[in-house]
N, C-alpha and C. Protein backbone atom coordinates (compact mmCIF):
# COMPACT_ATOMS: atom_id res chain seq x y z
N UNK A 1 0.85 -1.19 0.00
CA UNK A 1 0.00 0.00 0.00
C UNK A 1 0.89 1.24 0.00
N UNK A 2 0.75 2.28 -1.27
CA UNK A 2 1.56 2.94 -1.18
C UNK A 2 1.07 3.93 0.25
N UNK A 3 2.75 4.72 0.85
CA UNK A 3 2.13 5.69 2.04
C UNK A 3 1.32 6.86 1.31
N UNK A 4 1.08 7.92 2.78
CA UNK A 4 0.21 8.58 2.14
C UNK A 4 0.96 9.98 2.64
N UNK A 5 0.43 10.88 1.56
CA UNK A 5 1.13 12.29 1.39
C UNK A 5 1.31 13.07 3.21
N UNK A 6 2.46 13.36 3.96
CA UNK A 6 2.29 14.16 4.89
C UNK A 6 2.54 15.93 4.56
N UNK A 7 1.88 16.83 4.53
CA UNK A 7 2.41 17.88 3.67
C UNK A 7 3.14 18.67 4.99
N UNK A 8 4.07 19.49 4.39
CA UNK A 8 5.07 20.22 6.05
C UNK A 8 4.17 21.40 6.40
N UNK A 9 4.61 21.80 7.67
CA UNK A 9 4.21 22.70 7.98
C UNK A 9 2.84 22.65 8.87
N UNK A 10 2.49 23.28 10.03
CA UNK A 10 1.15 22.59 10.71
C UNK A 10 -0.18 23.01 9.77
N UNK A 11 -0.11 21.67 9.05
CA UNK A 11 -1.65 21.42 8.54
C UNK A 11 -2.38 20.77 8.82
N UNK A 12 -3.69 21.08 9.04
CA UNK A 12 -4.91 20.30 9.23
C UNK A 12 -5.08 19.63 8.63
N UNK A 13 -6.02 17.92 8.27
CA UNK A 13 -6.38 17.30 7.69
C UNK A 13 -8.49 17.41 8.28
N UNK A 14 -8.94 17.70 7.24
CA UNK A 14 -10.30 17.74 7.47
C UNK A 14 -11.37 16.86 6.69
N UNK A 15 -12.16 16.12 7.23
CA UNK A 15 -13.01 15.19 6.64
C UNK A 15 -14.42 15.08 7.64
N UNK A 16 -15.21 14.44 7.60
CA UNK A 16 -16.40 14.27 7.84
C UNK A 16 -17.05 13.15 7.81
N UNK A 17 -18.09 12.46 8.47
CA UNK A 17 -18.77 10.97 8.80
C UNK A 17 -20.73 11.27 8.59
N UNK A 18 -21.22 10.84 7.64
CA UNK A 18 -22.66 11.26 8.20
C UNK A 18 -23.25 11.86 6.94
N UNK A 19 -22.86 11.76 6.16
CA UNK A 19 -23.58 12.96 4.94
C UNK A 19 -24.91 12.01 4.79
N UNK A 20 -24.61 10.94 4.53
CA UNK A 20 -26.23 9.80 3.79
C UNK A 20 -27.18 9.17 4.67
N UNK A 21 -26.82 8.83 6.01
CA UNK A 21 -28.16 8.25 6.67
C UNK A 21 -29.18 8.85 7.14
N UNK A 22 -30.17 8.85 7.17
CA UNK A 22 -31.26 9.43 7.49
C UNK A 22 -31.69 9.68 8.78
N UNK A 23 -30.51 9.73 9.74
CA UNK A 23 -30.41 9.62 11.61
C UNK A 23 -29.33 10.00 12.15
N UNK A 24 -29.42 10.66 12.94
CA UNK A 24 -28.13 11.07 14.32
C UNK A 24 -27.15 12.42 13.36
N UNK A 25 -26.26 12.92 13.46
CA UNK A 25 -25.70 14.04 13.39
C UNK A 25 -24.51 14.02 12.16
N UNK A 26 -24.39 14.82 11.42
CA UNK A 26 -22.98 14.74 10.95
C UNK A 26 -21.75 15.41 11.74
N UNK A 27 -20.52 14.62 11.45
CA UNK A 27 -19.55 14.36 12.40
C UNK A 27 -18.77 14.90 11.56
N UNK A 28 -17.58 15.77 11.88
CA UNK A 28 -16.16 15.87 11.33
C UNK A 28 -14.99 16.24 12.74
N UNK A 29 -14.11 16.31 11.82
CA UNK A 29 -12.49 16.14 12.64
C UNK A 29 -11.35 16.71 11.60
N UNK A 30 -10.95 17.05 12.88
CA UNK A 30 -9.70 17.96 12.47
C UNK A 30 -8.61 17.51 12.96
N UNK A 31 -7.65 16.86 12.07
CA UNK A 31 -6.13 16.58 12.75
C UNK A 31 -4.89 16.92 12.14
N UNK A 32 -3.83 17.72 12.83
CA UNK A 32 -2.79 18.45 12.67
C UNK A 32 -1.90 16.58 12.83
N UNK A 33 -0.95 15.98 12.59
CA UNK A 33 -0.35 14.74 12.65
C UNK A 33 1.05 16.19 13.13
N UNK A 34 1.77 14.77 14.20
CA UNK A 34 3.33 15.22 14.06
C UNK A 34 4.11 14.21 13.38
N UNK A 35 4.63 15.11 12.38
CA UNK A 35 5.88 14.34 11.60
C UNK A 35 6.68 13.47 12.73
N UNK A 36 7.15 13.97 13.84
CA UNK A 36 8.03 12.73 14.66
C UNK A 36 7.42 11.44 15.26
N UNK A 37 5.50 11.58 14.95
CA UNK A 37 5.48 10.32 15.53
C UNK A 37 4.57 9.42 14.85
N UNK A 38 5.00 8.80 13.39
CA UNK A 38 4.73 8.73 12.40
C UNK A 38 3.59 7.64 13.18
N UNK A 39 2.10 7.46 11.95
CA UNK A 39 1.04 6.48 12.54
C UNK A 39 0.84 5.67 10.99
N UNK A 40 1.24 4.30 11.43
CA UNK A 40 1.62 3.48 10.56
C UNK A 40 -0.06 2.77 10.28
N UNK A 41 -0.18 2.53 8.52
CA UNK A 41 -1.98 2.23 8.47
C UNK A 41 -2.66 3.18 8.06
N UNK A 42 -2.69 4.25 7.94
CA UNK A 42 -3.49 5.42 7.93
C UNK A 42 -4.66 5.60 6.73
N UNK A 43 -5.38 5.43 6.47
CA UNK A 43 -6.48 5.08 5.52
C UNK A 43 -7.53 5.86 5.30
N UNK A 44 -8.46 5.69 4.05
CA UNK A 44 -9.71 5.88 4.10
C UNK A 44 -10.15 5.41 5.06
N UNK A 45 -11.19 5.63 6.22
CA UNK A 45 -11.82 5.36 7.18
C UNK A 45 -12.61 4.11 6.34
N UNK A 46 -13.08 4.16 5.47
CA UNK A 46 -14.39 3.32 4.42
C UNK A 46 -13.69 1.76 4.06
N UNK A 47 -12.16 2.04 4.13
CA UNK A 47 -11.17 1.29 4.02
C UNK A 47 -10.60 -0.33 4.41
N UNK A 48 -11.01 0.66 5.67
CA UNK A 48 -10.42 0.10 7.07
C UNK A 48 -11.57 -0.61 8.14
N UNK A 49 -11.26 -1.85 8.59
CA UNK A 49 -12.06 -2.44 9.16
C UNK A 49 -12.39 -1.56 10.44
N UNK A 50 -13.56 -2.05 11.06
CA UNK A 50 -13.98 -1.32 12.19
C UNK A 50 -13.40 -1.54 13.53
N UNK A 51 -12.38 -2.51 13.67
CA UNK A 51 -11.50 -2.72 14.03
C UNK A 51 -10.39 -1.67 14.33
N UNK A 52 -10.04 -1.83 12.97
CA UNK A 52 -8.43 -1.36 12.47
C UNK A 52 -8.81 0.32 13.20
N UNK A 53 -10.03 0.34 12.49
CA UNK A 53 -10.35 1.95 12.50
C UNK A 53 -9.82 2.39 13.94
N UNK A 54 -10.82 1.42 15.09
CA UNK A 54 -10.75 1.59 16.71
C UNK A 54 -8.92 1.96 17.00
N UNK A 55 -8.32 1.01 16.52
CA UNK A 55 -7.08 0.99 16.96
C UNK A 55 -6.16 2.37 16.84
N UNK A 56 -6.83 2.24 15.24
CA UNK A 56 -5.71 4.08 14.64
C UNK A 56 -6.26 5.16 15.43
N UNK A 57 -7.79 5.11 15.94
CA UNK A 57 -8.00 6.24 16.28
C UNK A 57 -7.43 6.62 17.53
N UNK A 58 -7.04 5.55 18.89
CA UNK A 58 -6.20 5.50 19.92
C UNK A 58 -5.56 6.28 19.45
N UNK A 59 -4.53 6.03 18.83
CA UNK A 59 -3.20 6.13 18.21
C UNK A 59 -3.49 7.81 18.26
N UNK A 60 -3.96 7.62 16.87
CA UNK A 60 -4.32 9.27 16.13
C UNK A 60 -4.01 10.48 17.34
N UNK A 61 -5.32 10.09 18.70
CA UNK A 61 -5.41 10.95 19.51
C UNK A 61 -4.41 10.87 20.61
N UNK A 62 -3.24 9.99 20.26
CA UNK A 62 -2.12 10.03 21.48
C UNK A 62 -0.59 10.46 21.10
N UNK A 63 -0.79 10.41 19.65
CA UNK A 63 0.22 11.36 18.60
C UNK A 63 -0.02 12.46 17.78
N UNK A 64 -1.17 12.64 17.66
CA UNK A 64 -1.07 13.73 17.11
C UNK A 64 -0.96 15.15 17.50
N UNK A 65 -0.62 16.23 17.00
CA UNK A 65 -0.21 17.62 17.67
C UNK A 65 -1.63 18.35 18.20
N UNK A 66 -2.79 18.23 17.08
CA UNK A 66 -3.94 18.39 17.96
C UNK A 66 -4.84 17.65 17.08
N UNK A 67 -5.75 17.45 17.73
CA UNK A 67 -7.32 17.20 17.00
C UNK A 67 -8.47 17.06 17.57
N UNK A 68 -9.68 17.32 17.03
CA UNK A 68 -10.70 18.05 17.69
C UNK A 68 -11.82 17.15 16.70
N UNK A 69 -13.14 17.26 17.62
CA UNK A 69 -14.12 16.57 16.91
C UNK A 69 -15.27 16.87 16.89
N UNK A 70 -16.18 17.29 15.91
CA UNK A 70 -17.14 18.40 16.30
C UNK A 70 -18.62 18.06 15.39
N UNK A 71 -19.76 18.18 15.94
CA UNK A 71 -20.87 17.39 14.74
C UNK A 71 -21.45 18.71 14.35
N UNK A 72 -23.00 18.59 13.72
CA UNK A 72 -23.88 19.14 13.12
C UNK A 72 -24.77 18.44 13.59
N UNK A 73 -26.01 18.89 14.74
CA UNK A 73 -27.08 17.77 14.99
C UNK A 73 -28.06 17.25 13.64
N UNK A 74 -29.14 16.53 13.97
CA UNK A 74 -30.02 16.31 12.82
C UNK A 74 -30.94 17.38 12.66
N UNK A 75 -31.34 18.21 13.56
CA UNK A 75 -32.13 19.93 13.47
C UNK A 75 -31.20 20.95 13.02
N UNK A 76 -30.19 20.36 12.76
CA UNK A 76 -29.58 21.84 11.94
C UNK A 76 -29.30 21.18 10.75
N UNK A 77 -29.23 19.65 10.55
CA UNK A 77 -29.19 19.55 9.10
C UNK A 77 -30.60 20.06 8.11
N UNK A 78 -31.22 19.73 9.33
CA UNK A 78 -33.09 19.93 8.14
C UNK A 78 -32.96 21.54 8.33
N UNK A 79 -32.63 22.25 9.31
CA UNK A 79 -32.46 23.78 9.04
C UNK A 79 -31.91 24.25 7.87
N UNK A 80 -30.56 23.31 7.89
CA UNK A 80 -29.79 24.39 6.79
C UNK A 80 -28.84 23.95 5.71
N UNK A 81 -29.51 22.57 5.39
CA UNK A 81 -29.06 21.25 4.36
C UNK A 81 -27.93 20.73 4.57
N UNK A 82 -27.85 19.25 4.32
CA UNK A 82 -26.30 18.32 4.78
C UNK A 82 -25.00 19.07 4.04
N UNK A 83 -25.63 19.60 3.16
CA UNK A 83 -24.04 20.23 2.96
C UNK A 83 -23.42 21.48 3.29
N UNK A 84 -24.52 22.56 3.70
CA UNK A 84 -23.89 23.77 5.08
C UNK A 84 -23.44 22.78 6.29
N UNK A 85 -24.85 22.29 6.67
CA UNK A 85 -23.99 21.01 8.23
C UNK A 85 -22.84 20.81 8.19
N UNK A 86 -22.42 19.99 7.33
CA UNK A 86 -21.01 19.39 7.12
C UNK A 86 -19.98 20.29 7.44
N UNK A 87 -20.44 21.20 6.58
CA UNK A 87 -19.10 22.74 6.87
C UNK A 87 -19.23 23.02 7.79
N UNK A 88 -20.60 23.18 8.12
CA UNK A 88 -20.96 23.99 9.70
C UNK A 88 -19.50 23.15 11.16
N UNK A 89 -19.72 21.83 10.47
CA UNK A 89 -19.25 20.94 11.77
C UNK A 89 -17.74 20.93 11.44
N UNK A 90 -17.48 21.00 10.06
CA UNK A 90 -15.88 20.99 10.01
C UNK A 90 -15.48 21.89 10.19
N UNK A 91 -16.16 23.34 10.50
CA UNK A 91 -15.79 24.71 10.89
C UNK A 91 -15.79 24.32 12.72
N UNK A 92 -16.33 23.80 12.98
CA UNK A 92 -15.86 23.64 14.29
C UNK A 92 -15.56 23.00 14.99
N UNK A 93 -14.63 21.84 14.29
CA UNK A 93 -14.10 20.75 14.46
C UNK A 93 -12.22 21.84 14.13
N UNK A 94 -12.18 22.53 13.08
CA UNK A 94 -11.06 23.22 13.00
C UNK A 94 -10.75 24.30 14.45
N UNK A 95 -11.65 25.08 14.33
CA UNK A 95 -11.79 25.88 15.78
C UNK A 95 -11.73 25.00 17.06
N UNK A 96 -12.19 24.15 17.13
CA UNK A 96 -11.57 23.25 18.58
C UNK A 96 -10.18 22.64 18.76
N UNK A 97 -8.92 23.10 18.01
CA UNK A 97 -7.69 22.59 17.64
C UNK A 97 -7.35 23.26 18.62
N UNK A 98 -6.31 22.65 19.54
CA UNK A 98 -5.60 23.53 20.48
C UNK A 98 -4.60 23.90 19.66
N UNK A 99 -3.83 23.78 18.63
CA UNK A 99 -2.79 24.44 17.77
C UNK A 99 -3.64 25.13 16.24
N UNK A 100 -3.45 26.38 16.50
CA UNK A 100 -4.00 26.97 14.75
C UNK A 100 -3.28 26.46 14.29
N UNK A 101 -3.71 25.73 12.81
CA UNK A 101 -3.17 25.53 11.31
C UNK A 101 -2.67 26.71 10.92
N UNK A 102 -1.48 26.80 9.63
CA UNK A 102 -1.40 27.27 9.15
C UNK A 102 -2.27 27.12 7.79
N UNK A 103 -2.76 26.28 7.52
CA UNK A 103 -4.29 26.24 6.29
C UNK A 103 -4.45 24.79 6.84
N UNK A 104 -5.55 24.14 5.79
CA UNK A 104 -6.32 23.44 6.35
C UNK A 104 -6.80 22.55 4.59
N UNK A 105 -6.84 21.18 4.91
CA UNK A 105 -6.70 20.31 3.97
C UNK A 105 -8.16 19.59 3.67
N UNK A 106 -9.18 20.07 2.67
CA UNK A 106 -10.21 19.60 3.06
C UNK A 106 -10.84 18.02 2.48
N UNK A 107 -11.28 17.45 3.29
CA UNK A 107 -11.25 16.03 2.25
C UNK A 107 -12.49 16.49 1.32
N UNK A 108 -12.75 16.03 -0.22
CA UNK A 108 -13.96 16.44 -0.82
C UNK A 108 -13.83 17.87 -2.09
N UNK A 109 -14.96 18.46 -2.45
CA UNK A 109 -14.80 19.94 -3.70
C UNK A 109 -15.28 20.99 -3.04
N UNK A 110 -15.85 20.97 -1.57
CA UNK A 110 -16.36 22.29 -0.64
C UNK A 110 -15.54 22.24 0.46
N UNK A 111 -15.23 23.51 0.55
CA UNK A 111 -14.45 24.32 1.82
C UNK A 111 -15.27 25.19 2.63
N UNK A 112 -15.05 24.65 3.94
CA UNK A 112 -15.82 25.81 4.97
C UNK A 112 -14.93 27.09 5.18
N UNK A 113 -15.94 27.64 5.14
CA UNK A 113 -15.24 29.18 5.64
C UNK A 113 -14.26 29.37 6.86
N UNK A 114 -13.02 29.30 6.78
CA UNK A 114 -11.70 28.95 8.33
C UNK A 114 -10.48 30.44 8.14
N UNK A 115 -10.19 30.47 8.93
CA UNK A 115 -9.56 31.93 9.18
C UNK A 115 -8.35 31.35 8.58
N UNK A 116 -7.70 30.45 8.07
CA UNK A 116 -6.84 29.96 7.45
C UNK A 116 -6.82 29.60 5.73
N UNK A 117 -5.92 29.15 5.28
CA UNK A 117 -6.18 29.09 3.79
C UNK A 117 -6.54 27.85 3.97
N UNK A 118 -7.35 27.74 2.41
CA UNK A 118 -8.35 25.95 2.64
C UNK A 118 -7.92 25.78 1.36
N UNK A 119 -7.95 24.60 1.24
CA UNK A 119 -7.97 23.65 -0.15
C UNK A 119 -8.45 22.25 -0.03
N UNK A 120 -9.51 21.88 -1.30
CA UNK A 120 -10.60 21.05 -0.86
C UNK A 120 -9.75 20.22 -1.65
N UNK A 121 -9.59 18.72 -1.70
CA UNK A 121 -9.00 17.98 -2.30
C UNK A 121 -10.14 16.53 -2.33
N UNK A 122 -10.53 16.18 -3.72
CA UNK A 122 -11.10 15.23 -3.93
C UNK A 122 -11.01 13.99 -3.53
N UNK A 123 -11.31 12.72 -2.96
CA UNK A 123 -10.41 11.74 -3.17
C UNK A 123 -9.32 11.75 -1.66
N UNK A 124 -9.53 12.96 -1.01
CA UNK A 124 -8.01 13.12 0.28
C UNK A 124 -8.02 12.14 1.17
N UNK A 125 -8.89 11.55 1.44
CA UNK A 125 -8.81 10.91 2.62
C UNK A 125 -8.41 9.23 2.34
N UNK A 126 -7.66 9.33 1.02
CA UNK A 126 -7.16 8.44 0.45
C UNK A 126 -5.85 8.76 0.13
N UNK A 127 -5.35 9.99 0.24
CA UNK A 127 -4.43 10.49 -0.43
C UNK A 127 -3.73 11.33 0.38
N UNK A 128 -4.29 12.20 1.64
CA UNK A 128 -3.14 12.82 2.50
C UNK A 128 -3.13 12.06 3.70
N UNK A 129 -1.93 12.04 4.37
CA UNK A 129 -2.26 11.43 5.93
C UNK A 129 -2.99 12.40 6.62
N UNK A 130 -3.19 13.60 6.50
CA UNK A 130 -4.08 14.31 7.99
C UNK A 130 -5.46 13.99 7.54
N UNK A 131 -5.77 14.16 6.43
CA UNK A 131 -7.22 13.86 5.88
C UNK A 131 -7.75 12.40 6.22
N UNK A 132 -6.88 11.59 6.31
CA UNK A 132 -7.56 10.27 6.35
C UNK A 132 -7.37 10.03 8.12
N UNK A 133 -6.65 10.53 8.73
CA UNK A 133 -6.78 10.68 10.25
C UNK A 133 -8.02 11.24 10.86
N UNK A 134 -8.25 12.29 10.10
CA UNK A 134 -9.43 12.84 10.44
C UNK A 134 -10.85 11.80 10.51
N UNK A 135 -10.63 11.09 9.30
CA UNK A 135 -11.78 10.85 8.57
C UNK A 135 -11.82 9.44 9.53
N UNK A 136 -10.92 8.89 9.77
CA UNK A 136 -11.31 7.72 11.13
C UNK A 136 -11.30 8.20 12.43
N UNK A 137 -11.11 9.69 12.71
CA UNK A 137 -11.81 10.07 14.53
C UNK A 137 -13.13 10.32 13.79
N UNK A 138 -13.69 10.69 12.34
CA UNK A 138 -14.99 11.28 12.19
C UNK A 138 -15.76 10.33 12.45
N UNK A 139 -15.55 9.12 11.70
CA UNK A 139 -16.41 7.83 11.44
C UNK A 139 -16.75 7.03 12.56
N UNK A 140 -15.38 7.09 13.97
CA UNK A 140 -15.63 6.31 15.07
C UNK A 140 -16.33 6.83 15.79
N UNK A 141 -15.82 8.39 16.08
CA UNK A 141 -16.85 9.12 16.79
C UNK A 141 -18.22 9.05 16.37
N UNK A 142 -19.00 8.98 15.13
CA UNK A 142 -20.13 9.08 14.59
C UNK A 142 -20.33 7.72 15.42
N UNK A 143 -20.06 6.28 14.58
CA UNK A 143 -20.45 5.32 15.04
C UNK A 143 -20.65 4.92 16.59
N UNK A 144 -19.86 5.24 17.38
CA UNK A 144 -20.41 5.16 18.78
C UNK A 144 -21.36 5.97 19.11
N UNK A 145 -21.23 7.34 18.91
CA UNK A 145 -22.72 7.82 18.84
C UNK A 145 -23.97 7.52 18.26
N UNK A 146 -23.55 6.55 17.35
CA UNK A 146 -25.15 5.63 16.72
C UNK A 146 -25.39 4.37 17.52
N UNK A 147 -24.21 4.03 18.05
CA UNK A 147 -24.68 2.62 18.79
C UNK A 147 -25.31 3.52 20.28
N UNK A 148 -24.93 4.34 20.87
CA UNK A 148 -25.70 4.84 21.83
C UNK A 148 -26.65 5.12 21.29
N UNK A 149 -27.46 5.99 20.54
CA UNK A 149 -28.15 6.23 19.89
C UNK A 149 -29.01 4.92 19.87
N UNK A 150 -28.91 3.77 19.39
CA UNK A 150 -29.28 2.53 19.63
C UNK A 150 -29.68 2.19 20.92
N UNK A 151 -28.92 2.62 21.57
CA UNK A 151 -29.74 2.17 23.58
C UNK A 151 -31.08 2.66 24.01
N UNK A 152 -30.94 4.01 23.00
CA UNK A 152 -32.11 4.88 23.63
C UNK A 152 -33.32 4.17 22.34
N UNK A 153 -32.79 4.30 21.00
CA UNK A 153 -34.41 3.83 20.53
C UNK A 153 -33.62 2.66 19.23
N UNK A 154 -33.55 1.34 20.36
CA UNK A 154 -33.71 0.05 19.53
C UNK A 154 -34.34 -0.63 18.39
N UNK A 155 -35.47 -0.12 18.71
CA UNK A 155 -36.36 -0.74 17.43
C UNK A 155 -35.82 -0.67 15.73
N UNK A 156 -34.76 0.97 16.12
CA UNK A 156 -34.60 1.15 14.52
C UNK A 156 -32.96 0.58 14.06
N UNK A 157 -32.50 -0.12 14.95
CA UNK A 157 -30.99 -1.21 14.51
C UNK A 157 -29.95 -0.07 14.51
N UNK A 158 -29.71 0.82 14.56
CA UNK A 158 -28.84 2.03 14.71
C UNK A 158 -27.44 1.36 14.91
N UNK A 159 -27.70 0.16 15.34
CA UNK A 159 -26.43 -0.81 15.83
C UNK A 159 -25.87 -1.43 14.83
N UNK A 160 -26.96 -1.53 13.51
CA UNK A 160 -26.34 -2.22 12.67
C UNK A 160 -25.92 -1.78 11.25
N UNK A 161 -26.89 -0.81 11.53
CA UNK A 161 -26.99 0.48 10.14
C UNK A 161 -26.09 1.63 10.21
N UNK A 162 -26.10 2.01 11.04
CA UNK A 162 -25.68 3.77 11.78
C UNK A 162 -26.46 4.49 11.11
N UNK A 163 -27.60 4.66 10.81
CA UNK A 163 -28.43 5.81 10.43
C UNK A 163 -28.66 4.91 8.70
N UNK A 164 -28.04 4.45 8.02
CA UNK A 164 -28.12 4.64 6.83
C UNK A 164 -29.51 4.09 6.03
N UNK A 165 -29.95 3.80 4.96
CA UNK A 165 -31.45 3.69 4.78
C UNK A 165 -31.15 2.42 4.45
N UNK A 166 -30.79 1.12 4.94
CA UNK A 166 -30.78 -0.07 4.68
C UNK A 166 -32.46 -0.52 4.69
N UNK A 167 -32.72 -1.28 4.28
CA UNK A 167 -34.27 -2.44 4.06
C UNK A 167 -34.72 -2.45 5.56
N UNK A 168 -33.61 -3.09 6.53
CA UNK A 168 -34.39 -2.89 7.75
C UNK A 168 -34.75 -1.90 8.54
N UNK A 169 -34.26 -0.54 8.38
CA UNK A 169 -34.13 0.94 8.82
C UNK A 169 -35.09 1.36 7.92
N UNK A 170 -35.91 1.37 6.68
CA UNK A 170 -37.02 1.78 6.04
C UNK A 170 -38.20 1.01 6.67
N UNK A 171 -38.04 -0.48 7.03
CA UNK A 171 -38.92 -1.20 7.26
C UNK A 171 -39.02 -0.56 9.27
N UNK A 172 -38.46 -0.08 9.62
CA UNK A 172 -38.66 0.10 10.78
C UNK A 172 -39.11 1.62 11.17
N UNK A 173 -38.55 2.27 10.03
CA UNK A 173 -39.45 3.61 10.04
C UNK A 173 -40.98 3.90 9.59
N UNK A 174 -41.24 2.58 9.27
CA UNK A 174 -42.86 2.69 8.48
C UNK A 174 -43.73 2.13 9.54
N UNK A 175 -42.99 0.95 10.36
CA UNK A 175 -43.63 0.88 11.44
C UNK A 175 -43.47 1.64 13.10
N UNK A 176 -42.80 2.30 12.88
CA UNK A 176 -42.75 3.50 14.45
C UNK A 176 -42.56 4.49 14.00
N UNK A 177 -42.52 5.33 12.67
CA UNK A 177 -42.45 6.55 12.31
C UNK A 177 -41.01 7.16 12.90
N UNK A 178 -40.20 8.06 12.66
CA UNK A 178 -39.22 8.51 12.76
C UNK A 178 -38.71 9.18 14.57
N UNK A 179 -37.89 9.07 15.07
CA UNK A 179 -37.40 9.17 16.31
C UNK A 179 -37.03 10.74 16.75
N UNK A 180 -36.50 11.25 17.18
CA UNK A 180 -36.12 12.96 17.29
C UNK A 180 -34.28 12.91 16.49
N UNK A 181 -34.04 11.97 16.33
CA UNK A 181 -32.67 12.10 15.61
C UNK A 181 -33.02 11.62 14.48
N UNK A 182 -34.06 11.64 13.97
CA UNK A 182 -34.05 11.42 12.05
C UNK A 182 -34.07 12.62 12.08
N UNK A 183 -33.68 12.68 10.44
CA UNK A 183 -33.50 13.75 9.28
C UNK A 183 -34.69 14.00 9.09
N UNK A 184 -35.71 15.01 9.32
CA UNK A 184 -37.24 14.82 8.81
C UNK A 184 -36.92 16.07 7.31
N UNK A 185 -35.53 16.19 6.90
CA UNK A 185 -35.54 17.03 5.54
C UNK A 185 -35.49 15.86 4.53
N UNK A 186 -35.09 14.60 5.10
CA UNK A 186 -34.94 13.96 4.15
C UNK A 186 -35.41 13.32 3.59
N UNK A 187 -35.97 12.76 2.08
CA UNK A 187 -37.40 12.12 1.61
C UNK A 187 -37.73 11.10 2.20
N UNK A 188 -36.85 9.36 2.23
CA UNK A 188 -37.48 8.81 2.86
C UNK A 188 -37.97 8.97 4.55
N UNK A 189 -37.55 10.03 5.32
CA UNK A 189 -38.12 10.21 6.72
C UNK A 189 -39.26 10.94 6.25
N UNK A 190 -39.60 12.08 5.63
CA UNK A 190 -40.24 13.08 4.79
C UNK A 190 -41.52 12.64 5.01
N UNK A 191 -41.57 11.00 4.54
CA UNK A 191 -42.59 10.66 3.84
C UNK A 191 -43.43 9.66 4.58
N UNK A 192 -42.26 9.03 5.48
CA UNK A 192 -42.49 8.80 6.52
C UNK A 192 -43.75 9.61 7.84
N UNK A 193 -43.35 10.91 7.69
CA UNK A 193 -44.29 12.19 8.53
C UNK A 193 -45.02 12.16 8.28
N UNK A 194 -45.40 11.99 6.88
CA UNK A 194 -46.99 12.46 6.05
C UNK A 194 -47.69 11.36 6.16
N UNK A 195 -47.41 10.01 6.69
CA UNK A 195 -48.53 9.04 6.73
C UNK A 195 -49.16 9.56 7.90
């Protein structure tokens, strides 16, 4: 596996967990990596077993120079659509850094508005190490917040899905109607309301 790009200088790596399921919050993260304490593995989060993921993210948060982790609930996604959210949360997933960036590496083609220089890079969280660091504190953090999420309202498998619109997560929204952490902007919850 080839490694993956570290660029010099304190840069952020920024990515995000949450854009597609129809439940619980979108998640992003911000991680500055230190060159001296290199984290061996570093991946697409999508990549990487859920496992592997658990392990790097230890890691991530016991070497790296800073990183911060910050959501968008599901009432501000239906406020102000998944793709302000997203920024909304990677804007303050950057702002919770105990070290300012000198710019900021965004995984994806949209940049949130950051008091630093941004550059959105397609594809990053495959391709830089801070981006793909990020993108496994985004995904773990999300996912434990869906398995809790799961304690409080079981019926809809949150444990097995994390929000996403699988067969049994449609079939379980038609029979209990949507929870206070669905997306009610989104069609299949939408439509869900109107029965």
């Amino acid at each position: 596996m080839p490694s993956l790009c570290l660029p010099e200088g304190l840069v952020c790596g920024v990515d995000e967990a949450g854009r597609g399921p129809l439940a619980g919050p979108v998640v992003a993260a911000a991680v500055i990596l230190d060159p001296g304490r290199p984290i061996d593995g570093l991946d697409d989060s999508k990549k990487l077993s859920a496992r592997r993921r658990a392990a790097l993210a230890t890691e991530i948060r016991a070497k790296a120079l800073a990183w911060a982790v910050a959501e968008a609930s599901a009432g501000e996604i239906d406020r102000i659509n998944i793709l302000q959210a997203s920024l909304l949360a990677m804007r303050r997933a950057v702002d919770g850094l105990a070290v300012r960036p000198e710019r900021a590496l965004i995984d994806g083609d949209k940049c949130p508005r950051l008091d630093c220089p941004t550059e959105a890079i397609v594809g990053g969280d495959g391709k830089i190490a801070p981006i793909a660091a990020a993108s496994i504190l985004a995904k773990t953090v999300r996912d434990a917040g869906m398995l809790a999420l799961h304690a409080v309202h079981p019926v809809y498998g949150f444990d097995r899905h994390k929000g996403y619109p699988t067969a049994f997560h449609l079939q379980a929204l038609r029979e209990h109607g949507p929870c206070p952490a669905h997306r009610r902007s989104y069609a299949p919850v939408a439509q869900m309301t109107l029965l």
